[in-house]
Protein backbone atom coordinates (compact mmCIF):
# COMPACT_ATOMS: atom_id res chain seq x y z
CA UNK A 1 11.34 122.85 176.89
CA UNK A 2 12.31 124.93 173.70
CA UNK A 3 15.59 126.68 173.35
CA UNK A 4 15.88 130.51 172.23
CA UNK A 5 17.71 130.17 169.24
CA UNK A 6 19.68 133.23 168.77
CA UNK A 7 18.02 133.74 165.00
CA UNK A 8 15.07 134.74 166.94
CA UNK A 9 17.39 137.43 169.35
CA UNK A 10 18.93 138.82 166.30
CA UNK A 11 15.63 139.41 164.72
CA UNK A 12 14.03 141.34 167.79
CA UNK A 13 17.25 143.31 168.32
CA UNK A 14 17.28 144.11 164.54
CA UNK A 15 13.44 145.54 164.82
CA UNK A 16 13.91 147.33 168.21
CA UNK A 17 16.71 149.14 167.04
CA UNK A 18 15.13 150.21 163.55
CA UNK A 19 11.70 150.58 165.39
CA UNK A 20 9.52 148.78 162.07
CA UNK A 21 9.05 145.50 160.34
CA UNK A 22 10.16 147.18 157.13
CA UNK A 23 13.33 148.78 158.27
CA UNK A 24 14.36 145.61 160.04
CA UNK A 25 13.43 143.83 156.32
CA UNK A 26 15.58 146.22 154.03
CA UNK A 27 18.38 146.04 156.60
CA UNK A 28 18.76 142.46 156.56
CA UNK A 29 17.30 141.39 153.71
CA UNK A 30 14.80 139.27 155.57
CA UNK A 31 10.83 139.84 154.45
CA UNK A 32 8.80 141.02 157.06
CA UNK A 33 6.32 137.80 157.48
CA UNK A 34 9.31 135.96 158.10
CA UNK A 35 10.48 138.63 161.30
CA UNK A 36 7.18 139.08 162.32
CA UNK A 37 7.19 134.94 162.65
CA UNK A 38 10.03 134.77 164.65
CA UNK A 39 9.16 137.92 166.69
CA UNK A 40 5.62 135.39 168.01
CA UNK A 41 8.04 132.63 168.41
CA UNK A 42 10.08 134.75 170.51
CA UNK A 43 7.47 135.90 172.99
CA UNK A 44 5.90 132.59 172.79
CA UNK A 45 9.02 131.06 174.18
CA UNK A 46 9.37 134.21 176.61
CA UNK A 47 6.13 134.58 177.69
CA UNK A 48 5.82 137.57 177.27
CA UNK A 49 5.07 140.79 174.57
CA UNK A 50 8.07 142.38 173.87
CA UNK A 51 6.09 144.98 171.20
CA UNK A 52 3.19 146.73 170.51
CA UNK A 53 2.37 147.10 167.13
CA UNK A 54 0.78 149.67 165.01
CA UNK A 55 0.80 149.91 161.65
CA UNK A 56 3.07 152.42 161.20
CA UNK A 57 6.02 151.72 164.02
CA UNK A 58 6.51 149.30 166.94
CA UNK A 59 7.43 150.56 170.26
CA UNK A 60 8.81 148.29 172.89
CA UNK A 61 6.96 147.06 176.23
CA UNK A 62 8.47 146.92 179.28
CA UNK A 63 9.63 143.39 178.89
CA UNK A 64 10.70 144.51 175.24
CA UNK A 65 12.92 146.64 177.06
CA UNK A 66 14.96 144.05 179.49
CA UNK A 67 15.07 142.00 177.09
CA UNK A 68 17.06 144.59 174.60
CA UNK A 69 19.53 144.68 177.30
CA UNK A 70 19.56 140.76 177.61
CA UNK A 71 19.56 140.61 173.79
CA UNK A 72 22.24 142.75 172.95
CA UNK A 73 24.42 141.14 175.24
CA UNK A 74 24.24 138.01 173.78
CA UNK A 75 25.13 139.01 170.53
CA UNK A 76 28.16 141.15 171.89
């Protein structure tokens, strides 16, 4: 069984909040293949979609949305 490593929380907290790839990528400095990696690797641990994407924005699912919560409160 894999761990979540909290790169991967960061990363989907950082492109929920700024709601694209390319915000997330000029606010940390991290390119946007590289996010959008660890974004699959994060719902392939979860099981689960946490975004729908569209070219122009994201926009969280429902499971995107719990896991915010869940997210954010591990990196508090």
């Amino acid at each position: 069984m894999s761990r979540i490593d909290l790169a991967l929380v960061e990363a989907f907290v950082l492109i929920a909040r700024s709601g694209s790839l390319t915000k997330a990528e000029s606010l940390s400095g991290v390119s946007k293949a590289t996010l959008s990696r660890q974004l699959t690797r994060l719902e392939e641990l979860l099981g689960a979609q946490l975004l729908l994407r569209s070219p122009r924005r994201i926009s969280l699912t429902e499971a995107g949305h719990a896991f915010l919560v869940r997210g954010e409160g591990l990196l508090d």
